[in-house]
N, C-alpha and C. Protein backbone atom coordinates (compact mmCIF):
# COMPACT_ATOMS: atom_id res chain seq x y z
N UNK A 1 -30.06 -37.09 40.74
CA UNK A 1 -29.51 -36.45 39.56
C UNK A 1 -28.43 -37.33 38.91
N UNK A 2 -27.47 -37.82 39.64
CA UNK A 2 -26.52 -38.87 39.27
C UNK A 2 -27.59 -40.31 38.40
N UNK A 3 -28.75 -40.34 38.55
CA UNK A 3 -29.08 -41.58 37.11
C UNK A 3 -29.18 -40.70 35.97
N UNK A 4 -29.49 -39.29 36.28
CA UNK A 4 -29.63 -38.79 35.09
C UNK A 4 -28.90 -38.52 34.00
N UNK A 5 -27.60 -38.22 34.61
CA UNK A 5 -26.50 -37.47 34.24
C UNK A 5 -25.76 -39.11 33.57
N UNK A 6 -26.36 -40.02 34.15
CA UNK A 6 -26.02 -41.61 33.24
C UNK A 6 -26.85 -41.86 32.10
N UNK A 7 -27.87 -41.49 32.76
CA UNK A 7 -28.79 -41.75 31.20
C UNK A 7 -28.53 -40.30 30.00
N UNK A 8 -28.30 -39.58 30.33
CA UNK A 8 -27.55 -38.29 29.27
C UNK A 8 -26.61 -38.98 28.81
N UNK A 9 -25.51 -39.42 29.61
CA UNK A 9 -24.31 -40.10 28.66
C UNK A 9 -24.54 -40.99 28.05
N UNK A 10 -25.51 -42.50 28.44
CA UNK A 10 -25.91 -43.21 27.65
C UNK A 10 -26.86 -42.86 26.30
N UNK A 11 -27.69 -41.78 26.13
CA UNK A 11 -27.55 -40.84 24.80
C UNK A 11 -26.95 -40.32 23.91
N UNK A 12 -26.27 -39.73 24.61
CA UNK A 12 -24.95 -38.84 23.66
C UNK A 12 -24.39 -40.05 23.27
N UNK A 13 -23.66 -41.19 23.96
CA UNK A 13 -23.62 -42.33 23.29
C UNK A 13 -23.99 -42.94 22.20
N UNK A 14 -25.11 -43.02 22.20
CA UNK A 14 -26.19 -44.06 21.22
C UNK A 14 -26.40 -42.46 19.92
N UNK A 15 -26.09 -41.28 20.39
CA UNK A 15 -26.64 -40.26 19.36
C UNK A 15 -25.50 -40.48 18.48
N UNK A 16 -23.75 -40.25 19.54
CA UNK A 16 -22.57 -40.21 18.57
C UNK A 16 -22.55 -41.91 17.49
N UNK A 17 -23.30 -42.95 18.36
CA UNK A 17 -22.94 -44.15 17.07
C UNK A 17 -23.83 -43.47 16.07
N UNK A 18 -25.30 -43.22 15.87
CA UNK A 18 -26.07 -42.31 14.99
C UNK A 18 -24.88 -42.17 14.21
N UNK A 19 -24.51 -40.50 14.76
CA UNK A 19 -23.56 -39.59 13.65
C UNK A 19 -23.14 -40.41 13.04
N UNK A 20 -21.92 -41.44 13.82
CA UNK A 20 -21.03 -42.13 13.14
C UNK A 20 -20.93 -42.86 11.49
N UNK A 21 -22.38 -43.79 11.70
CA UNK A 21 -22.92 -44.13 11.37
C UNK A 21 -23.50 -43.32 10.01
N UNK A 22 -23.85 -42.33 10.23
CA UNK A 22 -24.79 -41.41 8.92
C UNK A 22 -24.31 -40.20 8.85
N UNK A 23 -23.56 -39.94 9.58
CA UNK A 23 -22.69 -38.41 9.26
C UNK A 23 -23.85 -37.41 8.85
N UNK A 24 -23.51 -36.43 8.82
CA UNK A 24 -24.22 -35.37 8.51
C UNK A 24 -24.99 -34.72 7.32
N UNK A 25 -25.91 -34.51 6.89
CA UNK A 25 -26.52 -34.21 5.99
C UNK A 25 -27.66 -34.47 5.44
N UNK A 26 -28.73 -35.17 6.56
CA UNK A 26 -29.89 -35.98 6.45
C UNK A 26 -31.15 -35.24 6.97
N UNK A 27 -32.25 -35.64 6.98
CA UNK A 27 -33.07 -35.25 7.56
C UNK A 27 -33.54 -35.47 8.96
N UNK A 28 -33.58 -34.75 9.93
CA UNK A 28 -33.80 -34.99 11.07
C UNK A 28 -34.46 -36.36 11.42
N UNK A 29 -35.88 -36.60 10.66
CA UNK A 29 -36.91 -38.27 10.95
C UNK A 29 -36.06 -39.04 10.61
N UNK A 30 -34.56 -39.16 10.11
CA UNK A 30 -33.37 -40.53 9.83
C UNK A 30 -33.04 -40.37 10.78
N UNK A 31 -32.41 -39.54 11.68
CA UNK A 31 -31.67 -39.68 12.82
C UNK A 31 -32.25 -40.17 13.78
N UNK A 32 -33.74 -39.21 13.90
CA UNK A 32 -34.55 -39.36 15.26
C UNK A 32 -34.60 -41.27 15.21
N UNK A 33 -35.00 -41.88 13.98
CA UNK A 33 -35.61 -43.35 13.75
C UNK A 33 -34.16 -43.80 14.61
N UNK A 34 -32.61 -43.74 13.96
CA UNK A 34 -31.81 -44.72 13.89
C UNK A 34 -31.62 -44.43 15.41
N UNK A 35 -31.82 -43.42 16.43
CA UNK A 35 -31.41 -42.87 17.08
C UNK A 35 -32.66 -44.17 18.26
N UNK A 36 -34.01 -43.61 18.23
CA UNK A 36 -35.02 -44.62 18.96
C UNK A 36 -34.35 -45.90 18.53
N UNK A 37 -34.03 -46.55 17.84
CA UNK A 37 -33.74 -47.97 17.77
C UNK A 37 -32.44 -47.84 18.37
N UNK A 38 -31.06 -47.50 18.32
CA UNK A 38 -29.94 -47.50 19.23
C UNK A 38 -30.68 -47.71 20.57
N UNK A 39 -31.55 -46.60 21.19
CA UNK A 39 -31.88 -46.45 22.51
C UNK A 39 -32.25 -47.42 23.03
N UNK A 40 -33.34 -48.27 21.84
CA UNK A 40 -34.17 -49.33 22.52
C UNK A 40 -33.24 -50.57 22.62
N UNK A 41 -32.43 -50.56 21.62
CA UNK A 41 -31.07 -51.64 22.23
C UNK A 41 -30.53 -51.59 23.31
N UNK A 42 -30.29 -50.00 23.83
CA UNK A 42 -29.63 -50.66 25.08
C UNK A 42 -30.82 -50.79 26.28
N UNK A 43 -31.95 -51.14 26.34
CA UNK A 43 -32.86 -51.30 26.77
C UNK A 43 -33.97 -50.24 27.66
N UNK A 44 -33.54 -49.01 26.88
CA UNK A 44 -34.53 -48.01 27.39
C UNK A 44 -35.96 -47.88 26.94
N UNK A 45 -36.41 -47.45 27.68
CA UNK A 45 -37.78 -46.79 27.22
C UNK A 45 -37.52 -45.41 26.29
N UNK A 46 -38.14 -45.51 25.47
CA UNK A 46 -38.17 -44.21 24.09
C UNK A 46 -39.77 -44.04 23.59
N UNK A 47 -39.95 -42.90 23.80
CA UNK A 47 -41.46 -42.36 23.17
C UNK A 47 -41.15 -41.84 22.38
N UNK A 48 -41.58 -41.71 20.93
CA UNK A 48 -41.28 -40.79 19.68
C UNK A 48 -42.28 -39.93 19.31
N UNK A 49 -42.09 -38.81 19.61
CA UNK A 49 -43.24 -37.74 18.54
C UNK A 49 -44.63 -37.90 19.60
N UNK A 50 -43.64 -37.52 21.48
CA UNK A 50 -44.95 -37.56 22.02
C UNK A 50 -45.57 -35.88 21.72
N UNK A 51 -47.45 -36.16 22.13
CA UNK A 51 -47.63 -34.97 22.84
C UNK A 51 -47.68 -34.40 23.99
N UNK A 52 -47.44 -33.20 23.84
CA UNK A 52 -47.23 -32.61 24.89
C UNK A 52 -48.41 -31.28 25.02
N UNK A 53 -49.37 -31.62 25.52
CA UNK A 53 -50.40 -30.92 26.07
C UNK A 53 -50.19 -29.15 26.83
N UNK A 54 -51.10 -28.41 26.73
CA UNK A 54 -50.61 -27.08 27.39
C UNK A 54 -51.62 -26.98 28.46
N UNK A 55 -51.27 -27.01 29.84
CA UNK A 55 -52.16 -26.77 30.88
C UNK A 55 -52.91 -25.22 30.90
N UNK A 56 -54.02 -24.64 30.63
CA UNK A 56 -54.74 -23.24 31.18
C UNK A 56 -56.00 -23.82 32.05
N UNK A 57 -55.36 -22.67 32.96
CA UNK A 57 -56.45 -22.55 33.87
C UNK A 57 -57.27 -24.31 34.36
N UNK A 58 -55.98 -25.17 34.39
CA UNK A 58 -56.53 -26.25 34.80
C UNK A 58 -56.92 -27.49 33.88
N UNK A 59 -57.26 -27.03 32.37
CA UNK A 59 -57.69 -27.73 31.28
C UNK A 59 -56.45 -27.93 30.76
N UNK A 60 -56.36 -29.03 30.17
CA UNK A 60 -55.22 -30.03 28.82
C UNK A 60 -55.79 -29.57 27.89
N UNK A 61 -54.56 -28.95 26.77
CA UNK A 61 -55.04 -28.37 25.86
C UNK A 61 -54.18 -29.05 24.74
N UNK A 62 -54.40 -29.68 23.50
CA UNK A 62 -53.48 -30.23 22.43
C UNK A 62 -53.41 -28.88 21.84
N UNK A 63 -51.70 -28.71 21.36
CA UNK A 63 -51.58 -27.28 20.54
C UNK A 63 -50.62 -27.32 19.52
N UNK A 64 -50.55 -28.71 19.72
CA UNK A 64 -49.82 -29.16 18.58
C UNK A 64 -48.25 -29.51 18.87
N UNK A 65 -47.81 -29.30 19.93
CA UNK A 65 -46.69 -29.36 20.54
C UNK A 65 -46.11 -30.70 20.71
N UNK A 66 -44.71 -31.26 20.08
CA UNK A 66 -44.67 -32.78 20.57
C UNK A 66 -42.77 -33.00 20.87
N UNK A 67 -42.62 -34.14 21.22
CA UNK A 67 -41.35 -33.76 22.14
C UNK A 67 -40.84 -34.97 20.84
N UNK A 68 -39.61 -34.85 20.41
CA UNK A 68 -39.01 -35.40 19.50
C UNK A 68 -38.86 -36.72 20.21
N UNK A 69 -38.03 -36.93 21.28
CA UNK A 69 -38.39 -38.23 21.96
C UNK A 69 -38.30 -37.44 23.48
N UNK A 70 -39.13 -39.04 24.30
CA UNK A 70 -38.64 -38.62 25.57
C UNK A 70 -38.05 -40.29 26.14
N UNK A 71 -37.15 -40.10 27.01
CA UNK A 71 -36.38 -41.47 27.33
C UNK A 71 -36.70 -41.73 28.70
N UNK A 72 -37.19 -42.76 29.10
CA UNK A 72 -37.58 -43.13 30.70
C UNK A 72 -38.29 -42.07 31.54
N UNK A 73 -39.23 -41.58 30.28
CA UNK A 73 -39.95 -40.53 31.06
C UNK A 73 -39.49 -39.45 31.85
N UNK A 74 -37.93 -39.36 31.54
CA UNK A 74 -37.69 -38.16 31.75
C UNK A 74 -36.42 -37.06 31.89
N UNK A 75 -35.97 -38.00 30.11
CA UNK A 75 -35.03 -36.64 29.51
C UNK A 75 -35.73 -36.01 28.35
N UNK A 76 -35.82 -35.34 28.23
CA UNK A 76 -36.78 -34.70 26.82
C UNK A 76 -35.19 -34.39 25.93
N UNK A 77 -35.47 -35.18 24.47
CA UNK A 77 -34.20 -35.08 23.44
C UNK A 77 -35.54 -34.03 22.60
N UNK A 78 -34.19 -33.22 22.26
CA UNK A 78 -34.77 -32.24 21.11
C UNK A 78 -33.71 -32.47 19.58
N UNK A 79 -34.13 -32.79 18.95
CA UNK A 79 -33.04 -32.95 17.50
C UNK A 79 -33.56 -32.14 16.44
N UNK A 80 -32.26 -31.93 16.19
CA UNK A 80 -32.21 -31.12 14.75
C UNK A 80 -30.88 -31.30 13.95
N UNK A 81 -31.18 -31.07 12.71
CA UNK A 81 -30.54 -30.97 11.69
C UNK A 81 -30.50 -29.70 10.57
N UNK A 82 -29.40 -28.76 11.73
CA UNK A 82 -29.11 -27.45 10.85
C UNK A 82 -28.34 -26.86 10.82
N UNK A 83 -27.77 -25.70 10.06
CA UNK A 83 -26.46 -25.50 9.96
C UNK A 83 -25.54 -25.07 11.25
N UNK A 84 -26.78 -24.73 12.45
CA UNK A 84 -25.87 -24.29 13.60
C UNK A 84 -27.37 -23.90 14.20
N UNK A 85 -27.02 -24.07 15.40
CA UNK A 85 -28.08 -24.19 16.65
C UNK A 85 -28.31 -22.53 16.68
N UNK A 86 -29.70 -22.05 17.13
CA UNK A 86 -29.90 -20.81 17.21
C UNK A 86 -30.63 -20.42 18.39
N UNK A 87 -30.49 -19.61 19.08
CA UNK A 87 -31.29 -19.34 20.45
C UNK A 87 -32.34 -19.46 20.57
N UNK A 88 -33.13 -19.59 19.62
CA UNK A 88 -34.65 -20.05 19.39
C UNK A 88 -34.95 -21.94 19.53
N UNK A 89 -33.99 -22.47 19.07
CA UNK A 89 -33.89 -24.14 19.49
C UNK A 89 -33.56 -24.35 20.99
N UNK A 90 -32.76 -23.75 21.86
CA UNK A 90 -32.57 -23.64 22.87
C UNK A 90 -33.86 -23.33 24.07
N UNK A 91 -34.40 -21.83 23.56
CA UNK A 91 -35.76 -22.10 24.03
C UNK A 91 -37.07 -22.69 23.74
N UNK A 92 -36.80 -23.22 22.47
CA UNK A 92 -37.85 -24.42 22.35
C UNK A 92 -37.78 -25.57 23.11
N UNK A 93 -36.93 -26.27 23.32
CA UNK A 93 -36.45 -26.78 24.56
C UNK A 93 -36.44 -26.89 25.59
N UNK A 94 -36.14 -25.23 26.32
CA UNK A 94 -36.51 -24.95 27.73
C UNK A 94 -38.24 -24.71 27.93
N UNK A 95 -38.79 -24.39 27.19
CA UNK A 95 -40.44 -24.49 27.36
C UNK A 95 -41.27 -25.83 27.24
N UNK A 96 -40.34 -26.61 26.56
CA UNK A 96 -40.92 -27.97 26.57
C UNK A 96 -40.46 -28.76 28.18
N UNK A 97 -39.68 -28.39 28.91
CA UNK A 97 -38.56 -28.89 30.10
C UNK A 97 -39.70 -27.98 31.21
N UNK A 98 -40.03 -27.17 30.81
CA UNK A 98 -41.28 -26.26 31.75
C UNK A 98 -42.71 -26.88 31.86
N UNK A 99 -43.24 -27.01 30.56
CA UNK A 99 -44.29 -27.64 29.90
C UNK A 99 -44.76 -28.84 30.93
N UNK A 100 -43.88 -29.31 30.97
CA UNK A 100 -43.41 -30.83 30.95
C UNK A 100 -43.31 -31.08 32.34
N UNK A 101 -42.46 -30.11 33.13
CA UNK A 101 -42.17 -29.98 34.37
C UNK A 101 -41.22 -31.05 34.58
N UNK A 102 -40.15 -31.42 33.35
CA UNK A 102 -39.20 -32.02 33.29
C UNK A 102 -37.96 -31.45 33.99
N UNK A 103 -37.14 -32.12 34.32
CA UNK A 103 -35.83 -31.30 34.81
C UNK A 103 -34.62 -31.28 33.78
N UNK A 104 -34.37 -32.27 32.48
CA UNK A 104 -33.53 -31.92 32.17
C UNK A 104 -33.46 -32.53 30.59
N UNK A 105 -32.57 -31.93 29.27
CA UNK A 105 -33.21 -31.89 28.28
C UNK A 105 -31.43 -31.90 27.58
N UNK A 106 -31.72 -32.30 26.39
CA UNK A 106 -30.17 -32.65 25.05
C UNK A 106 -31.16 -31.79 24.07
N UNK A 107 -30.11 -31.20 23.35
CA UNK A 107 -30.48 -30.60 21.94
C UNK A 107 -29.43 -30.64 20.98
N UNK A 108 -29.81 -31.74 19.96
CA UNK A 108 -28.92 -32.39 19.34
C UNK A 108 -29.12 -32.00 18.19
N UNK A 109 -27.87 -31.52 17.51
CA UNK A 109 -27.94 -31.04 16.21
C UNK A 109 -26.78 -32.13 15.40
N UNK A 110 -27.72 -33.00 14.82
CA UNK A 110 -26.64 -33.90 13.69
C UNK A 110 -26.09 -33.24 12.47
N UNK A 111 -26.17 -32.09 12.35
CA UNK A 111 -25.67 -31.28 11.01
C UNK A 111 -24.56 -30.72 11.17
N UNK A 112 -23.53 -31.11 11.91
CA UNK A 112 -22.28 -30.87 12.57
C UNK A 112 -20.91 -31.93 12.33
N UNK A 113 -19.56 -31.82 11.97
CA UNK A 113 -18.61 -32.75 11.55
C UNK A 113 -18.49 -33.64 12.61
N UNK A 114 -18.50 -33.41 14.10
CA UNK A 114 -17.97 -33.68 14.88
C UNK A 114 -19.39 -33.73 16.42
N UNK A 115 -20.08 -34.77 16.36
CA UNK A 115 -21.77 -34.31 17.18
C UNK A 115 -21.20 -33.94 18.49
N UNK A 116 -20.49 -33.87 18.95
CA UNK A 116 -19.80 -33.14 20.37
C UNK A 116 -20.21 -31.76 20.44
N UNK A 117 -19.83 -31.29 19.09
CA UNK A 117 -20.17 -29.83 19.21
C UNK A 117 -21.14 -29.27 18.51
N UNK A 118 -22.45 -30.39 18.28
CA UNK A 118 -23.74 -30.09 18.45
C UNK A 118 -25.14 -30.69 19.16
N UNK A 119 -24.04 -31.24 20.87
CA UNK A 119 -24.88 -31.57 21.42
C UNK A 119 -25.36 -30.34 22.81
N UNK A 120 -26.09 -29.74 22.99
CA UNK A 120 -26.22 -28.98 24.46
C UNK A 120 -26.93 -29.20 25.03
N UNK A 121 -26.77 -29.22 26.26
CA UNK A 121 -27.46 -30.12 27.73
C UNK A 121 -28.56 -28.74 28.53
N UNK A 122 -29.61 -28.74 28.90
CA UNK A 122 -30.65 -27.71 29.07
C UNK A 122 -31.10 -28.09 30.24
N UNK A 123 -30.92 -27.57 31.62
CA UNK A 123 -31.78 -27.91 32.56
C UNK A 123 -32.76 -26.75 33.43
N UNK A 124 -34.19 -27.42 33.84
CA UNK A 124 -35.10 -26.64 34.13
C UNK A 124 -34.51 -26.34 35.24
């Protein structure tokens, strides 16, 4: 758990230069972009706009579901850009961290003065 909890900070990192950088008021696909290129500087792995398949009864099912990024295979970032996070982004999140059979997940809202207090940490 301790690489994880490094690679979370090395996010929130690379998310706050983002903010810094573009402050608030954009469309989520600006952030997510400037956000994958920060990451891949500091030499992570970043998937953008994977899918994410629904297992029934054994079969992979595409349902349209895709993970905003995922980093070294296995923090799932969820981003948004809105006036304030709503319990419904939270469990979009935790079903993708299920989905996924991920353990642990950021939900980043760049539509905030200060991205501290629109980042929240989600674990399965």
């Amino acid at each position: 758990m301790a690489k994880l909890n490094r690679l979370t900070d090395q996010v929130i990192g690379a998310a706050i230069q983002v903010h810094r950088a573009l402050g608030p008021g954009l469309l989520e696909s600006a952030y997510e972009a400037c956000l994958v290129y920060e990451l891949s500087q500091l030499g992570l792995e970043v998937e953008s706009q994977r899918a994410l398949p629904v297992a029934n009864r054994g079969v992979q099912l595409e349902c349209g579901y895709r993970l905003d990024l995922l980093v070294e295979k296995q923090l799932i970032i969820e981003l948004k850009a809105v006036d304030r996070l709503l319990p419904i982004h939270s469990a979009q999140l935790l079903s993708y961290l299920k989905l996924s059979s991920k353990k642990l997940g950021l939900l980043i809202n760049f539509n905030v003065n200060l991205l501290k207090d629109g980042v929240v940490r989600i674990a399965n």
